[in-house]
N, C-alpha and C. Protein backbone atom coordinates (compact mmCIF):
# COMPACT_ATOMS: atom_id res chain seq x y z
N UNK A 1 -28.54 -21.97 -6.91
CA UNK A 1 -28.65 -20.75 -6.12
C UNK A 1 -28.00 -20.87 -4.76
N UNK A 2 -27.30 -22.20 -4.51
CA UNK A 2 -26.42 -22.02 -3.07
C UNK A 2 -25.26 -21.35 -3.10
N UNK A 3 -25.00 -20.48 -2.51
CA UNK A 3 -23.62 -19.56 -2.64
C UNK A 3 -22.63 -20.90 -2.17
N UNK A 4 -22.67 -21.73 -1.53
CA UNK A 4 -21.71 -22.94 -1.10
C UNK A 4 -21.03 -23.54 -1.83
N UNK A 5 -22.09 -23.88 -3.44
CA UNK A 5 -21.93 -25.22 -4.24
C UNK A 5 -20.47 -24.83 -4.71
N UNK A 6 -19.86 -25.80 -4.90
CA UNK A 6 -18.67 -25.84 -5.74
C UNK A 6 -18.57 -25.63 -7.36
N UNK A 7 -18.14 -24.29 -7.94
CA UNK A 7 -17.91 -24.37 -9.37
C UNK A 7 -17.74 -25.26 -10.46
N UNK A 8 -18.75 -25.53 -11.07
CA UNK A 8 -18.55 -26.27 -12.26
C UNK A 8 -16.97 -26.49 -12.94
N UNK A 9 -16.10 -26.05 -12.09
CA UNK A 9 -15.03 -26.24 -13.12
C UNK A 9 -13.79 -26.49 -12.04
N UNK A 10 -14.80 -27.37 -11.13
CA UNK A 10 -13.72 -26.89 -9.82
C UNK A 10 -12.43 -28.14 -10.39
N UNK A 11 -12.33 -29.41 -10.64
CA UNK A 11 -11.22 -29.80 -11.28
C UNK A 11 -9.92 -29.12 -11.91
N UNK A 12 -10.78 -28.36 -13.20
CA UNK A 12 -9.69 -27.33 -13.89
C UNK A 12 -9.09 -26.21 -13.04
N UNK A 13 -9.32 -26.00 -11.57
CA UNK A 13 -9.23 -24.65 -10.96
C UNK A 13 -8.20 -25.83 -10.12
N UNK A 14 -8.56 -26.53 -9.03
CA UNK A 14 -7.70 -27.36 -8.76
C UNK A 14 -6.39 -27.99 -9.41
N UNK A 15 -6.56 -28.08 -10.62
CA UNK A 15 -5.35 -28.41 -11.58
C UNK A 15 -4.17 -27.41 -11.45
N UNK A 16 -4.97 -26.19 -11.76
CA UNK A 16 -3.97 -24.78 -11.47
C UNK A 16 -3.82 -24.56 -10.52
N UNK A 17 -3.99 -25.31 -9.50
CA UNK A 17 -3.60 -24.57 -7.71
C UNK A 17 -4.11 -23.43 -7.14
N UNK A 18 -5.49 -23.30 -7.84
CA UNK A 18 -5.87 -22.40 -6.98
C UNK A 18 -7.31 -22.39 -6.15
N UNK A 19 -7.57 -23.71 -6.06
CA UNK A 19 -8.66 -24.09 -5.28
C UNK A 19 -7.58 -24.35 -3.73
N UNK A 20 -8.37 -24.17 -2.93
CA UNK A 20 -7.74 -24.61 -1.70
C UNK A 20 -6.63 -23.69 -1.14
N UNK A 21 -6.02 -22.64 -1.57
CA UNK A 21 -5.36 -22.04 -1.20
C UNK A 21 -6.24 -20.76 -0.24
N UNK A 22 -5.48 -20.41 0.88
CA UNK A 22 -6.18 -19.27 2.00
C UNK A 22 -6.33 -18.25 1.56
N UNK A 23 -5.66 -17.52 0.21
CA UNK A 23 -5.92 -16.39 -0.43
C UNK A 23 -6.71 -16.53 -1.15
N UNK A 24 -7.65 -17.89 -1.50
CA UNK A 24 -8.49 -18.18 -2.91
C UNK A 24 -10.23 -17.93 -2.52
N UNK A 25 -10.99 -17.37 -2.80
CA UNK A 25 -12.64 -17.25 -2.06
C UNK A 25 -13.72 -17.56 -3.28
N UNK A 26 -14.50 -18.64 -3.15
CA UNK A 26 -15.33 -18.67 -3.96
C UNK A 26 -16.43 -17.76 -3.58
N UNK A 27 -16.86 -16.45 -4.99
CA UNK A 27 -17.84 -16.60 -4.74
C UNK A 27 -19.17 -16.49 -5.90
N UNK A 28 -20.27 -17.30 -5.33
CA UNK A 28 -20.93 -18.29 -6.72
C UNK A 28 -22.90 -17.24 -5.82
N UNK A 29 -23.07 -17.01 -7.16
CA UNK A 29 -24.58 -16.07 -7.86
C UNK A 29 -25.22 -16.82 -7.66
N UNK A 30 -25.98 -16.65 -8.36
CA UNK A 30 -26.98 -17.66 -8.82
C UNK A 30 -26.90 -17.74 -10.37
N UNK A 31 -26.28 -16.74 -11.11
CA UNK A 31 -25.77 -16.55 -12.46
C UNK A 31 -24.88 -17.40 -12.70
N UNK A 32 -23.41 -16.71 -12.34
CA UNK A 32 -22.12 -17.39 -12.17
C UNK A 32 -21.80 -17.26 -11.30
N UNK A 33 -20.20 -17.92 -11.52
CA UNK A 33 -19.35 -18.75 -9.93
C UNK A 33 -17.75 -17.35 -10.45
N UNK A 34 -17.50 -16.67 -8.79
CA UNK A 34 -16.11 -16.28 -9.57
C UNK A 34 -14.66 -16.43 -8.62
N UNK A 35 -14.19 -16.50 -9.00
CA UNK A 35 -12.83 -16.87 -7.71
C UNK A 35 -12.14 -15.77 -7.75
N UNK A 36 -11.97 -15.53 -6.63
CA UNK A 36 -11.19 -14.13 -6.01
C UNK A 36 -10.02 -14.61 -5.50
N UNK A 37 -8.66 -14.24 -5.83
CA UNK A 37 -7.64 -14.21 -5.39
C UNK A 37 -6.72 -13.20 -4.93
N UNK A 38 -6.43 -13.09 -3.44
CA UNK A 38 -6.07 -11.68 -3.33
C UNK A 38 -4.63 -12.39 -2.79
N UNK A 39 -3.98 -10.85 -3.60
CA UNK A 39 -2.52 -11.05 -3.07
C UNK A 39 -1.51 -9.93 -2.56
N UNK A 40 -0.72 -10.19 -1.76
CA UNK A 40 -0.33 -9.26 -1.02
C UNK A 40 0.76 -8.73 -1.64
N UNK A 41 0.32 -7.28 -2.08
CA UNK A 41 0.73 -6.29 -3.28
C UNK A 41 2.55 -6.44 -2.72
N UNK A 42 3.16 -5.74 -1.98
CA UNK A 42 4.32 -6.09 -1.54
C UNK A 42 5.05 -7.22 -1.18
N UNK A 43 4.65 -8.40 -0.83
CA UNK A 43 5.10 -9.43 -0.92
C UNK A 43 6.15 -9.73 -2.09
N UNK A 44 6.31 -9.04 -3.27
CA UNK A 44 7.10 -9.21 -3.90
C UNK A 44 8.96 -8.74 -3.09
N UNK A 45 9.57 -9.47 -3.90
CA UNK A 45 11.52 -8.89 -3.44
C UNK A 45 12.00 -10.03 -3.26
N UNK A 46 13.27 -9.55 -2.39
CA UNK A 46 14.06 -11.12 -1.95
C UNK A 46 14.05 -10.89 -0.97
N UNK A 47 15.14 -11.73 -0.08
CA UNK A 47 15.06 -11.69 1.60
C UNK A 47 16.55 -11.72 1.89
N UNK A 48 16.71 -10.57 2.53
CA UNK A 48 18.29 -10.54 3.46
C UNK A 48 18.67 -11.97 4.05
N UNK A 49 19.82 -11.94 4.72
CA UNK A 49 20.63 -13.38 5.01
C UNK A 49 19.54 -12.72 6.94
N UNK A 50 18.78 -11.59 7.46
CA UNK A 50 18.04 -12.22 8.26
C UNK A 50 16.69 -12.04 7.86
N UNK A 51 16.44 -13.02 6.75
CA UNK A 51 15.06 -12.79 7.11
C UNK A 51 14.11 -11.63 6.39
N UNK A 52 14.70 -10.75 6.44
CA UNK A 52 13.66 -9.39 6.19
C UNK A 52 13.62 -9.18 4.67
N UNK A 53 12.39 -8.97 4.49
CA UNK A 53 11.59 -8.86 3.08
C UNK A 53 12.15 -7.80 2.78
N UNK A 54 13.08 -7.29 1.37
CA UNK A 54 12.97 -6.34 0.62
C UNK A 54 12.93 -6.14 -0.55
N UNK A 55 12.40 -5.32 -0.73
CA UNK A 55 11.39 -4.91 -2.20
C UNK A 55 11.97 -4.63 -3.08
N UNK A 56 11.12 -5.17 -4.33
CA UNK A 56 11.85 -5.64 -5.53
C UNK A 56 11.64 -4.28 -6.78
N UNK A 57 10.59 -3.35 -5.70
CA UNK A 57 10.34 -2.15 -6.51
C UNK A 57 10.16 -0.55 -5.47
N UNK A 58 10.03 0.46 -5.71
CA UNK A 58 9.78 1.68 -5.63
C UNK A 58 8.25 1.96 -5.19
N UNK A 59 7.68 1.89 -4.07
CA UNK A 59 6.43 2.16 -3.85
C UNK A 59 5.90 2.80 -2.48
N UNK A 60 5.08 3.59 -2.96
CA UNK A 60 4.23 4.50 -1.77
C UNK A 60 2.87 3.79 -1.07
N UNK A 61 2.77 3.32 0.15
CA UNK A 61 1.24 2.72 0.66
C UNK A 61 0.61 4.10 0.78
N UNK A 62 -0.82 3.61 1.04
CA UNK A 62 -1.94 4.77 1.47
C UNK A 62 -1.59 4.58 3.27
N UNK A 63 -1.55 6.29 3.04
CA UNK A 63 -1.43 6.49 4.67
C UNK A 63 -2.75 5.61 5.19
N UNK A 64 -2.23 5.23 6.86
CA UNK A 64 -3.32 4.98 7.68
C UNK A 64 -3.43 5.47 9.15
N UNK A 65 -3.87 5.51 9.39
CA UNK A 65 -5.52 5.70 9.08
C UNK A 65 -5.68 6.77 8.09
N UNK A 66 -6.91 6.51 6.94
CA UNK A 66 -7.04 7.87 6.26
C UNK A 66 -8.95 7.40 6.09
N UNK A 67 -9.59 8.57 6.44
CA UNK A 67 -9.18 9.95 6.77
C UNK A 67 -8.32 9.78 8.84
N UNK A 68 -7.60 10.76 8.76
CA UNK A 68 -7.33 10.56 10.19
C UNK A 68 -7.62 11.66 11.15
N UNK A 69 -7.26 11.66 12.28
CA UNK A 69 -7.05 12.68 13.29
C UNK A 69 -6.77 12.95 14.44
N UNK A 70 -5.75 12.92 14.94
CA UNK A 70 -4.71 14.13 13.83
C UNK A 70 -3.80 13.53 13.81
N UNK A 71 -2.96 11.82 13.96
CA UNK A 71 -1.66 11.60 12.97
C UNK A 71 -2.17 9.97 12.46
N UNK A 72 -1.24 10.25 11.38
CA UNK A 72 -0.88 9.23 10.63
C UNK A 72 -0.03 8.67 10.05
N UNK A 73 0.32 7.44 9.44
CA UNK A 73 1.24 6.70 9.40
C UNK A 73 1.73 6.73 7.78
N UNK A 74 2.68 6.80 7.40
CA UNK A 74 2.98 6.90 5.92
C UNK A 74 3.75 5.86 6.26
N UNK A 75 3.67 4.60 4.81
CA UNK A 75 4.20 3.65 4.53
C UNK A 75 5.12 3.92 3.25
N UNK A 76 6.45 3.74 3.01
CA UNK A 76 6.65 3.64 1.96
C UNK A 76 8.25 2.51 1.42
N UNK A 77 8.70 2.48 0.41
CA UNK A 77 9.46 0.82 -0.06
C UNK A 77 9.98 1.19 -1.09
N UNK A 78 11.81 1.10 -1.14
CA UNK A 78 12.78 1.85 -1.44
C UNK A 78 13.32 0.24 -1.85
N UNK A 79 13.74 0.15 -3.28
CA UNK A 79 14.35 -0.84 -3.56
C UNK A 79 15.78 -0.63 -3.89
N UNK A 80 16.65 0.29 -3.51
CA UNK A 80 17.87 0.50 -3.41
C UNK A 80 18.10 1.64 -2.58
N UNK A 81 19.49 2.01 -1.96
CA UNK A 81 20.12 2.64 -1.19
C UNK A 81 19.57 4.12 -1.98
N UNK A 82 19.25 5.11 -1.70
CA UNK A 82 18.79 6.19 -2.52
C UNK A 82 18.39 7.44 -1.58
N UNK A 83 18.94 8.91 -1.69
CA UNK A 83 18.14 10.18 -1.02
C UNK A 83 16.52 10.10 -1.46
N UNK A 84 15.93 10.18 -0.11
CA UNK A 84 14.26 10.03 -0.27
C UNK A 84 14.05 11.26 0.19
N UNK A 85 12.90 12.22 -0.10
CA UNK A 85 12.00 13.48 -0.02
C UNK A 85 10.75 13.02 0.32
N UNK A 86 10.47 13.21 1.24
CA UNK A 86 8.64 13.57 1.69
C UNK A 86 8.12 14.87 1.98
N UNK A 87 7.01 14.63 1.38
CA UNK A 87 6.66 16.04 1.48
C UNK A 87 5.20 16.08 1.93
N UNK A 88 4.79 17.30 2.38
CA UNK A 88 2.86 17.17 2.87
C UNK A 88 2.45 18.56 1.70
N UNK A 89 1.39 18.11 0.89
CA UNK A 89 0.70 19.38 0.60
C UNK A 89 -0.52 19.52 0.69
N UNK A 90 -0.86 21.14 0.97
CA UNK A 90 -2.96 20.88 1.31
C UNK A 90 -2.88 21.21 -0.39
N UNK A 91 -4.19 21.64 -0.01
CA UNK A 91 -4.87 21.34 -1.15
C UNK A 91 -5.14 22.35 -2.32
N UNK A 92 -4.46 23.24 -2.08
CA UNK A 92 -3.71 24.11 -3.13
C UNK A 92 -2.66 24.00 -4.06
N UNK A 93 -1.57 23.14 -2.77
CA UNK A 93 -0.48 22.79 -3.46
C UNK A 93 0.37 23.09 -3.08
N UNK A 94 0.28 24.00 -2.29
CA UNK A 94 1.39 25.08 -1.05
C UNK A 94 1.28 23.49 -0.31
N UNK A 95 3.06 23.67 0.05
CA UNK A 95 3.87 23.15 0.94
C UNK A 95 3.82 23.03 2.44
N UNK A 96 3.03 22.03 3.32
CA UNK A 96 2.85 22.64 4.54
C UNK A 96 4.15 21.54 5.19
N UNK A 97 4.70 20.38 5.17
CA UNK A 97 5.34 19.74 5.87
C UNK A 97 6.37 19.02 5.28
N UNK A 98 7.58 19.14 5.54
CA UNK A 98 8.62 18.58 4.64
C UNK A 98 9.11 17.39 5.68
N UNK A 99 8.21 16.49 5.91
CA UNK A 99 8.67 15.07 6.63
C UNK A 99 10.51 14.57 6.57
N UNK A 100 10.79 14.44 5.65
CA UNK A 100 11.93 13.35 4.95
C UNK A 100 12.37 14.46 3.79
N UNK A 101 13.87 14.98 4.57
CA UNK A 101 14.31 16.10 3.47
C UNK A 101 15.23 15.53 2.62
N UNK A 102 15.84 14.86 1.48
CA UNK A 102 16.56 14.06 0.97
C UNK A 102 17.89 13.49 1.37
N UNK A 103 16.76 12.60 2.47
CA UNK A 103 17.84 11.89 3.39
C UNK A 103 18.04 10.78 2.79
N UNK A 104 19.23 9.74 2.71
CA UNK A 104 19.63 8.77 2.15
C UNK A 104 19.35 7.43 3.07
N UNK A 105 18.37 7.17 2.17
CA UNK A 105 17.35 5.81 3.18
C UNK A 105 17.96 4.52 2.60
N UNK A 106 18.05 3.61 3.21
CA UNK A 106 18.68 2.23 3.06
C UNK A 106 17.56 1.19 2.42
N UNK A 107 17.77 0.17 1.64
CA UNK A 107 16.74 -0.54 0.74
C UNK A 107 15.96 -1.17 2.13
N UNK A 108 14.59 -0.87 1.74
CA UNK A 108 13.35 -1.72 3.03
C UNK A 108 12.37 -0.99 2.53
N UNK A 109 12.23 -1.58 3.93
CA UNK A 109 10.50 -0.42 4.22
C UNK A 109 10.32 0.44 5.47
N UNK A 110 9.81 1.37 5.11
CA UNK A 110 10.47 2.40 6.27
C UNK A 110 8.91 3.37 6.56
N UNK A 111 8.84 3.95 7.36
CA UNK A 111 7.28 4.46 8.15
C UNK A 111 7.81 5.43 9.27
N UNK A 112 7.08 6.18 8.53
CA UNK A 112 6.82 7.84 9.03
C UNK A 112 5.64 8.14 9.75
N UNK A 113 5.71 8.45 10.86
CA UNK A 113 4.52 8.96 11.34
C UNK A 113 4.68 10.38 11.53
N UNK A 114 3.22 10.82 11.17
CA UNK A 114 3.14 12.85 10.98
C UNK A 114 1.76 12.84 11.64
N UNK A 115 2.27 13.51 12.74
CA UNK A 115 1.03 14.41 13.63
C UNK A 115 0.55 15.94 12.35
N UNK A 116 -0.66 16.59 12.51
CA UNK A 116 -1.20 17.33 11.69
C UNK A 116 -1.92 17.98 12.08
N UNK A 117 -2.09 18.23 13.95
CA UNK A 117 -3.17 18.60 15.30
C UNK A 117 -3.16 20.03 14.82
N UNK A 118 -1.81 20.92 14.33
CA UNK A 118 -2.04 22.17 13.91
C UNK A 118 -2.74 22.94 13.00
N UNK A 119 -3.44 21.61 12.02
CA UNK A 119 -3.78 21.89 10.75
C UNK A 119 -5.52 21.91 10.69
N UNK A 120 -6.16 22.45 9.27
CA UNK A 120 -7.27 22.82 9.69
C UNK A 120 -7.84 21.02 8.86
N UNK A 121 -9.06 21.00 8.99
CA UNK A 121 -9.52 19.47 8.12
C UNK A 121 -9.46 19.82 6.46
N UNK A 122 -9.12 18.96 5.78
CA UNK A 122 -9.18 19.22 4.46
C UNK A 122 -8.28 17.70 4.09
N UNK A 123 -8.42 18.11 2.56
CA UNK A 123 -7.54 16.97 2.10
C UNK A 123 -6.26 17.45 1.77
N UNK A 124 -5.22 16.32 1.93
CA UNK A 124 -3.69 17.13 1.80
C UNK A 124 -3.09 16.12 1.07
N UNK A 125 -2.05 16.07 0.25
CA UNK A 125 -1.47 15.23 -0.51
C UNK A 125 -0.11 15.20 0.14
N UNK A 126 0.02 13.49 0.03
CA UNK A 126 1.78 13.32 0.46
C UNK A 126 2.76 12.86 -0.93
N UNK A 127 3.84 13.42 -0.89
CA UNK A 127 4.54 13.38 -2.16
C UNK A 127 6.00 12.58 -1.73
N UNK A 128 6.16 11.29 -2.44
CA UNK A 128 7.27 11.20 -1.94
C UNK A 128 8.56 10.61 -3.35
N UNK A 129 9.66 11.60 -3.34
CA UNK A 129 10.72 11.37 -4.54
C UNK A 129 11.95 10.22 -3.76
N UNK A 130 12.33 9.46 -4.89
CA UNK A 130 13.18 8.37 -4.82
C UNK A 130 13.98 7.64 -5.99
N UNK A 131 15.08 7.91 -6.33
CA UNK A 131 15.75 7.32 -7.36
C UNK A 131 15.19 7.85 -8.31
N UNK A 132 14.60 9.04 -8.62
CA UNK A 132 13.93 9.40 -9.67
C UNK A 132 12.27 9.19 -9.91
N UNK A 133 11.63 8.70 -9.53
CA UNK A 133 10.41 8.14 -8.98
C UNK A 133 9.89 9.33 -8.19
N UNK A 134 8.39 9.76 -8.45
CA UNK A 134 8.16 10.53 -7.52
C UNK A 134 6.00 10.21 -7.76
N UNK A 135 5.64 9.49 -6.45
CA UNK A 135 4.56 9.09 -6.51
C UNK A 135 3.68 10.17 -5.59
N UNK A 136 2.56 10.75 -5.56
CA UNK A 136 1.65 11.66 -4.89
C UNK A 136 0.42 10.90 -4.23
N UNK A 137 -0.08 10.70 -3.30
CA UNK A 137 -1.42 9.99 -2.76
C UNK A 137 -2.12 11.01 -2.01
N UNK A 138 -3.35 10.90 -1.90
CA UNK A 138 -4.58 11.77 -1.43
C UNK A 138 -4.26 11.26 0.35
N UNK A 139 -4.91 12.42 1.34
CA UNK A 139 -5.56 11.80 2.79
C UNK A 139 -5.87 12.69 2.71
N UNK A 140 -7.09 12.33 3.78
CA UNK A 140 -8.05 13.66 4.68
C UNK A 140 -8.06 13.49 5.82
N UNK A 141 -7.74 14.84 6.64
CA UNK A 141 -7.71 15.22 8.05
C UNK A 141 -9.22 15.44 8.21
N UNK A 142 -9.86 15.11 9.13
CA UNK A 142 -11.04 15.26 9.67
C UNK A 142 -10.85 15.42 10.83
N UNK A 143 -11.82 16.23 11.64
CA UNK A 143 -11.26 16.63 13.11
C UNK A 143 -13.00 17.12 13.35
């Protein structure tokens, strides 16, 4: 029953490299023992001749702050040269903010910030198209 003790199997976990690592967390019940490994979803790609991480895929982050008020930060990760579209919709579906009109964004990661002080609280969806790809995520304005 010590959440401390070391897993019965800590050898075989060590074998595989994943004891001891800073992303690795034991944590042990009084039932069972389970190991949590978290990994940093984007970390995937290669790296330019300086340095800079780019992505090996097509992906939208969750705005942050969410819920917010009144701006927030849209994250999103373009794995080739490609016209990108952003878009804001409430919650009907009607069109309130066309961020990023299919401008031709360069492979990275790139961040938008959208003020929303005009808008009433509700939830609004951000939509963003890329190389054919077109992913939608939830936020809520609270005010």
């Amino acid at each position: 029953d010590d959440p401390f003790t070391e897993p019965p199997v800590l050898e075989e976990l060590r074998a595989q490299g994943l004891w001891g690592d800073p992303g690795t967390f034991n944590l042990a019940t009084s039932k069972a023992h389970a190991l949590l490994k978290f990994v940093d979803e984007i970390g995937t790609g290669v790296y330019d001749q300086n340095g800079n991480l780019l992505p090996a895929s097509f992906s939208l982050d969750q705005n942050f702050p969410n819920p917010f008020n009144p701006s927030t930060t849209i994250r999103f990760h373009v794995s080739e040269v490609t016209p990108v579209t952003l878009k804001v919709y409430d919650a009907l579906g009607q069109l309130v903010k066309v961020l990023i009109n299919n401008q031709t964004m360069s492979r990275g990661t790139h961040i938008v910030n959208w003020n929303a002080n005009n808008l009433s609280s509700g939830a609004y969806f951000y939509s963003l198209e890329a190389a054919g790809n077109v992913v939608t995520k939830k936020m809520m304005l609270v005010k």
